[in-house]
Protein backbone atom coordinates (compact mmCIF):
# COMPACT_ATOMS: atom_id res chain seq x y z
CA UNK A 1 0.00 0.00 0.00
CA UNK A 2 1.49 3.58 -0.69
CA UNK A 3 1.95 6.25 1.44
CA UNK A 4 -1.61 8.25 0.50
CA UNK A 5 -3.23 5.18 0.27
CA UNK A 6 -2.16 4.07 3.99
CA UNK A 7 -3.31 7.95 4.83
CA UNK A 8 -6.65 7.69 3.60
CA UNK A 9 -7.79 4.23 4.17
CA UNK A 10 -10.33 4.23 7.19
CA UNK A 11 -10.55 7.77 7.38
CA UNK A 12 -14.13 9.26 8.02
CA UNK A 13 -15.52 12.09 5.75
CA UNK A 14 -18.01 14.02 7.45
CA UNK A 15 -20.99 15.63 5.46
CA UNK A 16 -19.53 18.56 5.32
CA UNK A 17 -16.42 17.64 4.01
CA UNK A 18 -18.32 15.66 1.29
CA UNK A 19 -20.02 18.89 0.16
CA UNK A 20 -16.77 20.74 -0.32
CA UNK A 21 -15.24 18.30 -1.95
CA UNK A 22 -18.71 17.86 -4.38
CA UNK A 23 -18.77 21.85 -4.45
CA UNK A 24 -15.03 21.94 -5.51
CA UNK A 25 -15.34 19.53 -8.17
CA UNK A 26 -18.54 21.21 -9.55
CA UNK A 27 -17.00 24.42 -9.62
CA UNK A 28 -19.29 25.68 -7.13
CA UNK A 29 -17.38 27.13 -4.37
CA UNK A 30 -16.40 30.06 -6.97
CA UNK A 31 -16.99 30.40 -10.61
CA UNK A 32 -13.85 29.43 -12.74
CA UNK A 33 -12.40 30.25 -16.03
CA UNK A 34 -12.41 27.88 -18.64
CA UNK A 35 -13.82 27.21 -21.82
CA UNK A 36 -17.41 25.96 -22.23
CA UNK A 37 -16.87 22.25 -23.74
CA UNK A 38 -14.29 21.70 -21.11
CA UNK A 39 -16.89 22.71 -18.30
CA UNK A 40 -19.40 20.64 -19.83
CA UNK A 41 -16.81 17.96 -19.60
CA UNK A 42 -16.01 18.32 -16.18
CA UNK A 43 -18.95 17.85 -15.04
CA UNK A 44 -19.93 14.29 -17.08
CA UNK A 45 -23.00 16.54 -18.63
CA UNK A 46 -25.81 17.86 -17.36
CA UNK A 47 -28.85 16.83 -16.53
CA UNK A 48 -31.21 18.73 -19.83
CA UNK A 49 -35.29 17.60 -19.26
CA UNK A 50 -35.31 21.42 -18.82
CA UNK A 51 -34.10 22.99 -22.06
CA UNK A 52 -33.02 25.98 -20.25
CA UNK A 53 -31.71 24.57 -17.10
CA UNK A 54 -27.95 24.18 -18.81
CA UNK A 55 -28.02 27.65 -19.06
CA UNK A 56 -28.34 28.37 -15.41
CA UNK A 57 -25.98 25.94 -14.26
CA UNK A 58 -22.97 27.08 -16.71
CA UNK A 59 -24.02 30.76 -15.52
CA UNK A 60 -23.67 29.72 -12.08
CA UNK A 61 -20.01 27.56 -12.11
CA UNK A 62 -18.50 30.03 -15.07
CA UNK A 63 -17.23 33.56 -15.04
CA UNK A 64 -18.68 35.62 -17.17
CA UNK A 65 -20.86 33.06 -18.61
CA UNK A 66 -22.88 34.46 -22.00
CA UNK A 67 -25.96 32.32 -23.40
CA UNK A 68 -24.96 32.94 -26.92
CA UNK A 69 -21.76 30.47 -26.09
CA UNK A 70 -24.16 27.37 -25.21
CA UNK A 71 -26.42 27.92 -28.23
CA UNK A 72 -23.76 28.31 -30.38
CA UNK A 73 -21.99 25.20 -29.17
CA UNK A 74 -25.62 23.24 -29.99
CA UNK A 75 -26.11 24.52 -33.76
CA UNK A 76 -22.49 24.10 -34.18
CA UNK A 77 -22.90 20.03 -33.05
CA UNK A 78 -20.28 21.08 -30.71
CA UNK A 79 -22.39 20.07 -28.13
CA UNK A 80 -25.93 17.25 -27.95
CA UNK A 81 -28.63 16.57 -25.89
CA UNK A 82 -29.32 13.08 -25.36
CA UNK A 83 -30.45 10.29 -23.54
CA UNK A 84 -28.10 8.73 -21.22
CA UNK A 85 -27.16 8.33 -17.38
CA UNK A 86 -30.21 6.79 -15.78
CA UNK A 87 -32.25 7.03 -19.19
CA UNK A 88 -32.50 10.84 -18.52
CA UNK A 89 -31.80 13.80 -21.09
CA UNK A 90 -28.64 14.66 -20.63
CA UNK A 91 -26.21 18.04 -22.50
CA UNK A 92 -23.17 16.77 -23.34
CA UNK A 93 -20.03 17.50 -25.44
CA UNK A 94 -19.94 15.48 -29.19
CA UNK A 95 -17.13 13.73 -28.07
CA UNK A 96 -18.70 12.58 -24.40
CA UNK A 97 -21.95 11.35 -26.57
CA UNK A 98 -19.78 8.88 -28.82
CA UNK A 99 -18.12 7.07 -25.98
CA UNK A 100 -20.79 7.41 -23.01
CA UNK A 101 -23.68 5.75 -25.16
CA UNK A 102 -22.62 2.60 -26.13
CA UNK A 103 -21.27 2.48 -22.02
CA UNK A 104 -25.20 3.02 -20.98
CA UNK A 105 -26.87 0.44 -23.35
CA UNK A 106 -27.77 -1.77 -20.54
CA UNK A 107 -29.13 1.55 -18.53
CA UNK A 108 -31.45 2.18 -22.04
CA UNK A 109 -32.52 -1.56 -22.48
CA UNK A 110 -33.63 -1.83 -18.29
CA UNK A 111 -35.89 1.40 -19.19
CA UNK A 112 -37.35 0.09 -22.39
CA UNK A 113 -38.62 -3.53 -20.44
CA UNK A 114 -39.84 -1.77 -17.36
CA UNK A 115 -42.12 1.06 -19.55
CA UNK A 116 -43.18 -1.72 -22.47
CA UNK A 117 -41.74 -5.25 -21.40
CA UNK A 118 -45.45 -6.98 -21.52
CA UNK A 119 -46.31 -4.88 -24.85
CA UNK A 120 -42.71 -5.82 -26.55
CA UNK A 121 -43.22 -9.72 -26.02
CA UNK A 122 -42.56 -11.57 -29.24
CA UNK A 123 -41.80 -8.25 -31.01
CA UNK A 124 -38.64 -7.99 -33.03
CA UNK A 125 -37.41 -5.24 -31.63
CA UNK A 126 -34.26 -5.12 -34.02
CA UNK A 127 -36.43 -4.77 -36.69
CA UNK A 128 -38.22 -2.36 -35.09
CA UNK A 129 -35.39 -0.33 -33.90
CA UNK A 130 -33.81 -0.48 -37.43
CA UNK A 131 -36.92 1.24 -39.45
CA UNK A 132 -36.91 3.88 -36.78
CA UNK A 133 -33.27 4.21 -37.71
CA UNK A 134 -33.87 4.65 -41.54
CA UNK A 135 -36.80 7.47 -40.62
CA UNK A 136 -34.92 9.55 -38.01
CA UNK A 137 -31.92 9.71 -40.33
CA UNK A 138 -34.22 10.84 -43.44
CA UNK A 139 -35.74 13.38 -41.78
CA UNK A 140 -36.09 14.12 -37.97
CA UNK A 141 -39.19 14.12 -36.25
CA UNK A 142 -40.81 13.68 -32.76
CA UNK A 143 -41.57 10.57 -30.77
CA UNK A 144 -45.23 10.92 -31.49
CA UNK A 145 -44.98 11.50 -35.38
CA UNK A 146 -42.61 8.38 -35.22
CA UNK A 147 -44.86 6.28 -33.28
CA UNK A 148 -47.46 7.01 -35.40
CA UNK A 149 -45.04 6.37 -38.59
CA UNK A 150 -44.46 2.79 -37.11
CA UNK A 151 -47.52 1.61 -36.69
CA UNK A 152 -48.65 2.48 -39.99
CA UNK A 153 -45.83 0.27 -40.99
CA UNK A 154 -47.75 -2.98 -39.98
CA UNK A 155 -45.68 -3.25 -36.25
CA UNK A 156 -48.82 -3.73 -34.64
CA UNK A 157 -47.92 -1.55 -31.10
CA UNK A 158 -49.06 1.29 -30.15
CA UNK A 159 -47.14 5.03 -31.39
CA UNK A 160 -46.13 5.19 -27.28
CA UNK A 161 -44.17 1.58 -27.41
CA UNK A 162 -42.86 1.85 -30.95
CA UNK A 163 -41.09 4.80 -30.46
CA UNK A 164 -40.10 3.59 -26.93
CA UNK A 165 -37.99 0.72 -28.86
CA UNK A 166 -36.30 2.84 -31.08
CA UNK A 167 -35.39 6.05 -28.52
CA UNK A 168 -33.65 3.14 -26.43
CA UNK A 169 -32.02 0.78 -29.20
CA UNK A 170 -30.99 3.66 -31.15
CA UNK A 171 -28.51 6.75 -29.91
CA UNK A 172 -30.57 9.67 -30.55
CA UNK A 173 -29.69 13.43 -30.20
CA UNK A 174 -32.97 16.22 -30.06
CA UNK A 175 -31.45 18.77 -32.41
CA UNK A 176 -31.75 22.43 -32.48
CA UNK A 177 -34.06 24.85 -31.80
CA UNK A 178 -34.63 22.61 -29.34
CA UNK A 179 -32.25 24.00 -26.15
CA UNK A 180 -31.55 27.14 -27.71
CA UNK A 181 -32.10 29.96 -24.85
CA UNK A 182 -35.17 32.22 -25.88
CA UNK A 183 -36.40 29.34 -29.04
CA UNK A 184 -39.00 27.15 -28.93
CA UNK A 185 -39.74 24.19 -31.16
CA UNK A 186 -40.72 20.47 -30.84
CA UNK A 187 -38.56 17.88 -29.70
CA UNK A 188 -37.09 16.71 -33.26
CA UNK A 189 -34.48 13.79 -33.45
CA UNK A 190 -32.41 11.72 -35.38
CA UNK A 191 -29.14 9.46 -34.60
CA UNK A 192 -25.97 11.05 -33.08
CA UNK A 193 -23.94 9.50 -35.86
CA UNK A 194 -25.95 11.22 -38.45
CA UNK A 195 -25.86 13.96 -36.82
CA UNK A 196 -21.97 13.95 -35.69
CA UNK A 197 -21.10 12.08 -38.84
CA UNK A 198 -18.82 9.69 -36.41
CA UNK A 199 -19.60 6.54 -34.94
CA UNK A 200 -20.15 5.59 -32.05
CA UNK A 201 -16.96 4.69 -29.91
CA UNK A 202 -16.28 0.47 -30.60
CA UNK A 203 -14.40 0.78 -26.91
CA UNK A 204 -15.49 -0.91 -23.25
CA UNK A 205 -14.44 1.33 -20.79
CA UNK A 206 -16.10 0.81 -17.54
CA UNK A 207 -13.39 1.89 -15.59
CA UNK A 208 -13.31 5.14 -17.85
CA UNK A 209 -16.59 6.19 -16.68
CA UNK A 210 -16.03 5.15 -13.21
CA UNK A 211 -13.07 8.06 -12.81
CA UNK A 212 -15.37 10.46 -14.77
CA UNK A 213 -17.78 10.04 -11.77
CA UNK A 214 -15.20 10.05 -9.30
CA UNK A 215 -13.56 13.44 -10.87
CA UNK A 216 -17.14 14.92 -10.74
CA UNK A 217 -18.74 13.92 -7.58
CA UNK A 218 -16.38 11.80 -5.66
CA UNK A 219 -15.79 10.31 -3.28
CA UNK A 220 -18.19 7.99 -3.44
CA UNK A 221 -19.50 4.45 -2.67
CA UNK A 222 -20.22 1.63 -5.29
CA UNK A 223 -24.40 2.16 -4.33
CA UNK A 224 -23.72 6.15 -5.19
CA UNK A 225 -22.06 5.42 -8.97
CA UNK A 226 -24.99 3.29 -9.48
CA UNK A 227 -27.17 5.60 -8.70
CA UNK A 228 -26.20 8.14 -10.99
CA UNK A 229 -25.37 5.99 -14.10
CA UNK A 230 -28.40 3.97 -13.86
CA UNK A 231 -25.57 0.75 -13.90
CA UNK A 232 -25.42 -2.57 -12.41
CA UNK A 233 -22.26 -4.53 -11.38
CA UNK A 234 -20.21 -1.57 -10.67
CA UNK A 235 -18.47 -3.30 -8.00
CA UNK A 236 -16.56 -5.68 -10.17
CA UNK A 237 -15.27 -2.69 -11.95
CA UNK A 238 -14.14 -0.80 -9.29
CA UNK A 239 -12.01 -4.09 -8.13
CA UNK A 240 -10.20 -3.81 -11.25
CA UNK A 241 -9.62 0.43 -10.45
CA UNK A 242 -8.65 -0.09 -6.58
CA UNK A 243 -5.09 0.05 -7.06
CA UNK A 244 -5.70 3.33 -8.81
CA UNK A 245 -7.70 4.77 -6.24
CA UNK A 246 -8.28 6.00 -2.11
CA UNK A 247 -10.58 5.25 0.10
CA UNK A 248 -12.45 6.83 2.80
CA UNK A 249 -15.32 6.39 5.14
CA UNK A 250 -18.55 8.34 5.73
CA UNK A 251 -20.23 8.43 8.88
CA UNK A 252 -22.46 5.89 8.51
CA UNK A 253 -19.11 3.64 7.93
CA UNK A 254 -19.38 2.99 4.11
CA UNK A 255 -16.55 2.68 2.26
CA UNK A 256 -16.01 5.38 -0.30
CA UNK A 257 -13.58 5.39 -3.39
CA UNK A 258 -11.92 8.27 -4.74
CA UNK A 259 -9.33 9.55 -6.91
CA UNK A 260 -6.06 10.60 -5.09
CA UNK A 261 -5.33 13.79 -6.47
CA UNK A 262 -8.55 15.30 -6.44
CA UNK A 263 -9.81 18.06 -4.50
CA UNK A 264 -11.04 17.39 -0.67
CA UNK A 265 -11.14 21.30 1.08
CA UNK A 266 -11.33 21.43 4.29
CA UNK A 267 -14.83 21.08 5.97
CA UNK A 268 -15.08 25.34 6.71
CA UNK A 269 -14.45 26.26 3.62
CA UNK A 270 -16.18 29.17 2.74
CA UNK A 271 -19.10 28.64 0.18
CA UNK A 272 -21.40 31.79 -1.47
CA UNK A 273 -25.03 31.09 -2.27
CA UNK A 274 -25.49 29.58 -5.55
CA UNK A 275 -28.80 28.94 -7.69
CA UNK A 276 -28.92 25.60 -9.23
CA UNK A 277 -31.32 25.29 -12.46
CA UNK A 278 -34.07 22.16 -12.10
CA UNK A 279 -32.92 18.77 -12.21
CA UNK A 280 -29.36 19.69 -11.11
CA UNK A 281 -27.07 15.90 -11.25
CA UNK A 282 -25.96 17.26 -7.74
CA UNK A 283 -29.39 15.98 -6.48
CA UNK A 284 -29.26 12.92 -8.54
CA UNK A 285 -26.08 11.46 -8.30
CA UNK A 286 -26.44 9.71 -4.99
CA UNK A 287 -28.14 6.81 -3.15
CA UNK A 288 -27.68 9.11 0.28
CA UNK A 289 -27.98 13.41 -0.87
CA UNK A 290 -26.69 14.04 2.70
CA UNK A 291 -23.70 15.73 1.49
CA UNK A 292 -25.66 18.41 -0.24
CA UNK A 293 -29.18 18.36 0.66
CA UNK A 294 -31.13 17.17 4.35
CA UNK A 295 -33.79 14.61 3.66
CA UNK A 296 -36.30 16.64 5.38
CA UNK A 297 -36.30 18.61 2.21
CA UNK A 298 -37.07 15.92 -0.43
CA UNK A 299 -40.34 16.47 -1.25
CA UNK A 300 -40.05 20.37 -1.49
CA UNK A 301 -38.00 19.39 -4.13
CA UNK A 302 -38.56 16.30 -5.68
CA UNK A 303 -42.33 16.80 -7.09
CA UNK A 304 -44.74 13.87 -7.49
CA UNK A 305 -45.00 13.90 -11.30
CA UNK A 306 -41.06 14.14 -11.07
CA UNK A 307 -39.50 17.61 -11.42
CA UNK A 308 -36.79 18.30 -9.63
CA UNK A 309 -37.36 21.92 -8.70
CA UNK A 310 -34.33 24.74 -9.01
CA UNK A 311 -32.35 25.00 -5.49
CA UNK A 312 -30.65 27.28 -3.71
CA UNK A 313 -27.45 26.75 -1.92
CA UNK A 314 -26.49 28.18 1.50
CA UNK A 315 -23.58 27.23 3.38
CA UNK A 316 -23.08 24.75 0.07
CA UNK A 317 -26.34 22.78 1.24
CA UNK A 318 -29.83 23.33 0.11
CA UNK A 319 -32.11 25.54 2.24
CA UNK A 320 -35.19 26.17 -0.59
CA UNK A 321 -36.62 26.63 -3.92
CA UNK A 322 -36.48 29.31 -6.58
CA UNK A 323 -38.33 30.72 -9.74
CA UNK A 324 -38.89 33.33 -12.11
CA UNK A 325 -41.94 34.77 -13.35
CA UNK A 326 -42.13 37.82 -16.08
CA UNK A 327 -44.49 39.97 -17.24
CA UNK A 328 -43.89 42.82 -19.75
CA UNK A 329 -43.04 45.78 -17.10
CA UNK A 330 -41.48 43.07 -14.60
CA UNK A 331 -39.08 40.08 -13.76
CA UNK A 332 -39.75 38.88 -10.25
CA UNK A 333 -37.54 36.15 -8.94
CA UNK A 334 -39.11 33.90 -5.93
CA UNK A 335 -37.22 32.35 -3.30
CA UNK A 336 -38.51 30.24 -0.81
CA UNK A 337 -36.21 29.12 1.69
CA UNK A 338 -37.05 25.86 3.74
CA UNK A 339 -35.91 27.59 7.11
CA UNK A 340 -35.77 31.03 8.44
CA UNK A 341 -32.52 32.88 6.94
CA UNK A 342 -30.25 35.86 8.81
CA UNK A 343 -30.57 38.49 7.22
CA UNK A 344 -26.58 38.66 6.00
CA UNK A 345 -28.51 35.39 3.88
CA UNK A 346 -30.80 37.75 2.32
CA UNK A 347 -28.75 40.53 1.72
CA UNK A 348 -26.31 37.54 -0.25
CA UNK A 349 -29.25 35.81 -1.61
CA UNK A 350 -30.78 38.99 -3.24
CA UNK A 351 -27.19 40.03 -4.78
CA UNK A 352 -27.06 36.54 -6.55
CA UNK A 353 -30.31 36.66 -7.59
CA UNK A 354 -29.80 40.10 -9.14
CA UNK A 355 -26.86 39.35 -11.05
CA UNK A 356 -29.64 35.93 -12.17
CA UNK A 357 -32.30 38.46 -13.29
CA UNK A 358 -29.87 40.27 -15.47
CA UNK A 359 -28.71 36.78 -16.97
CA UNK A 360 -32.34 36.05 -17.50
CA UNK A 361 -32.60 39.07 -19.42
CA UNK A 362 -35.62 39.46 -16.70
CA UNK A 363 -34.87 43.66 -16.47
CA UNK A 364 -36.17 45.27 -19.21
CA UNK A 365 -37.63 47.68 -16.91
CA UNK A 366 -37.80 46.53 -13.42
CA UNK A 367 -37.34 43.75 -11.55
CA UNK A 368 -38.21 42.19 -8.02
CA UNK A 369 -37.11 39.21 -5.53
CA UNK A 370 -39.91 37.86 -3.22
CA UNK A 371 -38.78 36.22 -0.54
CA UNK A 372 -41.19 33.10 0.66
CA UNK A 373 -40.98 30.99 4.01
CA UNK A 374 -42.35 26.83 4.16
């Protein structure tokens, strides 16, 4: 055993030094410099059901973040959105897409069974999967238009499964306007290799994606990776990694892995308020969100129908909800906090969410922050 290893091996994390280390690694405890696709990178991709959502989370790890620079990335196929950790829309660079898709098959073909196994029996799905192919590639359209398209082709299922088969056998990309800040559209897509004119990556590289994690979110235990790749068997790949990596405990005694050289601040760090967009991969990356949210909170932020609402940070954990509303004389930005907050909170709060209004183009010619208490 080396040196660091012998140093870190038993050691217990608290909570709090979990969050700075998750805070460090997502650029959170102060915005950095550096180009967009490399951000993007950092971070594994981010979580996209929310075409705008990107926007806010680049604007709140990146100095001097512009919206033009994330659009432009899209229409220039710089950048994709696409299904992939957990089965879940995902932005991520061109060159993530290739190699993270083929990876996340397994993830894609556990979805597919549990939304249409009974419907799919005796189905060739190959088949099935391969004329969605040919029509995406002609000419990009929606789930429902394919569906529709499928069934007409003698497959027998209904639109909803049919385009179920193909959206998990095939790697598709939605493509622009959809995800541009301030377009609309419909949902349009057609295969990332038609659409990157490369192939997907031939390569097996569990252990790759493992240290991706790590780099983003670690440390971590086997049940966390899991978690946020939608993955089975992890363990056996992390066997393989061990020599390559530390370990730690939390305080419930789990083992956690990590890469040796990456950050781990101390536990006081300091930590400004940040606003995360909806369906940050902060609150999704982890069978226990101690390190970053109290459970208490869940269902103030985890809706029913399943949104994950935007968050605010305090002290680098979440303490409430936020929102923006406009009208034509007025953007008003709503924060409700989950506790009572000091009013040095407030004060920090309301310059954040100032500097947010003004990225949200919400100040044509006034703006507002309500502050709400549940």
């Amino acid at each position: 055993m080396d040196v660091k290893k012998a140093q870190t091996e038993g050691k217990v994390l608290c909570n709090r030094e979990l969050n700075r280390a998750l805070l460090a690694r997502q650029m959170l405890l102060s915005r950095v410099k550096l180009p967009i696709l490399e951000a993007i990178e950092k971070l594994v991709g981010m979580q996209s059901q929310s075409p705008n959502a990107p926007y806010f989370g680049l604007w709140s790890r990146i100095e001097d973040f512009r919206h033009e620079e994330l659009s432009g990335l899209l229409r220039e196929r710089q950048v994709v959105r696409m299904a992939l950790m957990r089965s879940t829309l995902h932005l991520v660079t061109a060159r993530d897409a290739l190699r993270l898709r083929p990876l996340l098959q397994p993830v894609m073909d556990r979805s597919l069974k549990g939304a249409f196994g009974k419907q799919l029996q005796g189905v060739d799905q190959e088949a099935l999967a391969a004329a969605g192919r040919e029509l995406v590639e002609k000419e990009p359209m929606t789930f429902h238009e394919l569906g529709i398209r499928l069934s007409k082709h003698g497959s027998g299922l209904d639109p909803e499964a049919a385009a179920g088969v193909v959206r998990n056998r095939i790697p598709l990309v939605q493509i622009p306007p959809r995800g541009i800040w301030g377009e609309g559209g419909q949902a349009l897509h057609t295969s990332v290799e038609t659409w990157l004119s490369r192939p997907l990556s031939s390569k097996s590289e569990p252990e790759w994606l493992i240290r991706r994690y790590l780099a983003a979110f670690g440390p971590a235990t086997v049940k966390d990776i899991q978690v946020w790749s939608g993955l089975t068997r992890i363990s056996e790949d992390i066997k393989s990694l061990c020599p390559q990596l530390v370990t730690f405990r939390n305080e419930r005694g789990e083992k956690l892995f990590d890469l040796p050289d990456a950050p781990r601040p101390d536990a006081e760090t300091p930590s400004a308020p940040r606003f995360l967009g909806e369906f940050d991969n902060m609150l999704l990356s982890y069978s226990d969100r101690g390190r970053i949210m109290e459970d208490s909170y869940r269902k103030r932020v985890f809706t029913s129908n399943g949104i994950i609402r935007a968050t605010i940070l305090i002290d680098g954990f979440v303490v409430g909800t936020w929102k923006l509303t406009n009208s034509r004389d007025c953007g008003v930005l709503h924060i409700n906090s989950f506790r009572g907050l000091s009013m040095q909170e407030r004060d920090a709060l309301s310059e954040e969410g100032a500097r947010m209004l003004h990225f949200a183009g919400a100040h044509a010619a006034a703006s507002e922050i309500i502050f709400t208490n549940s």
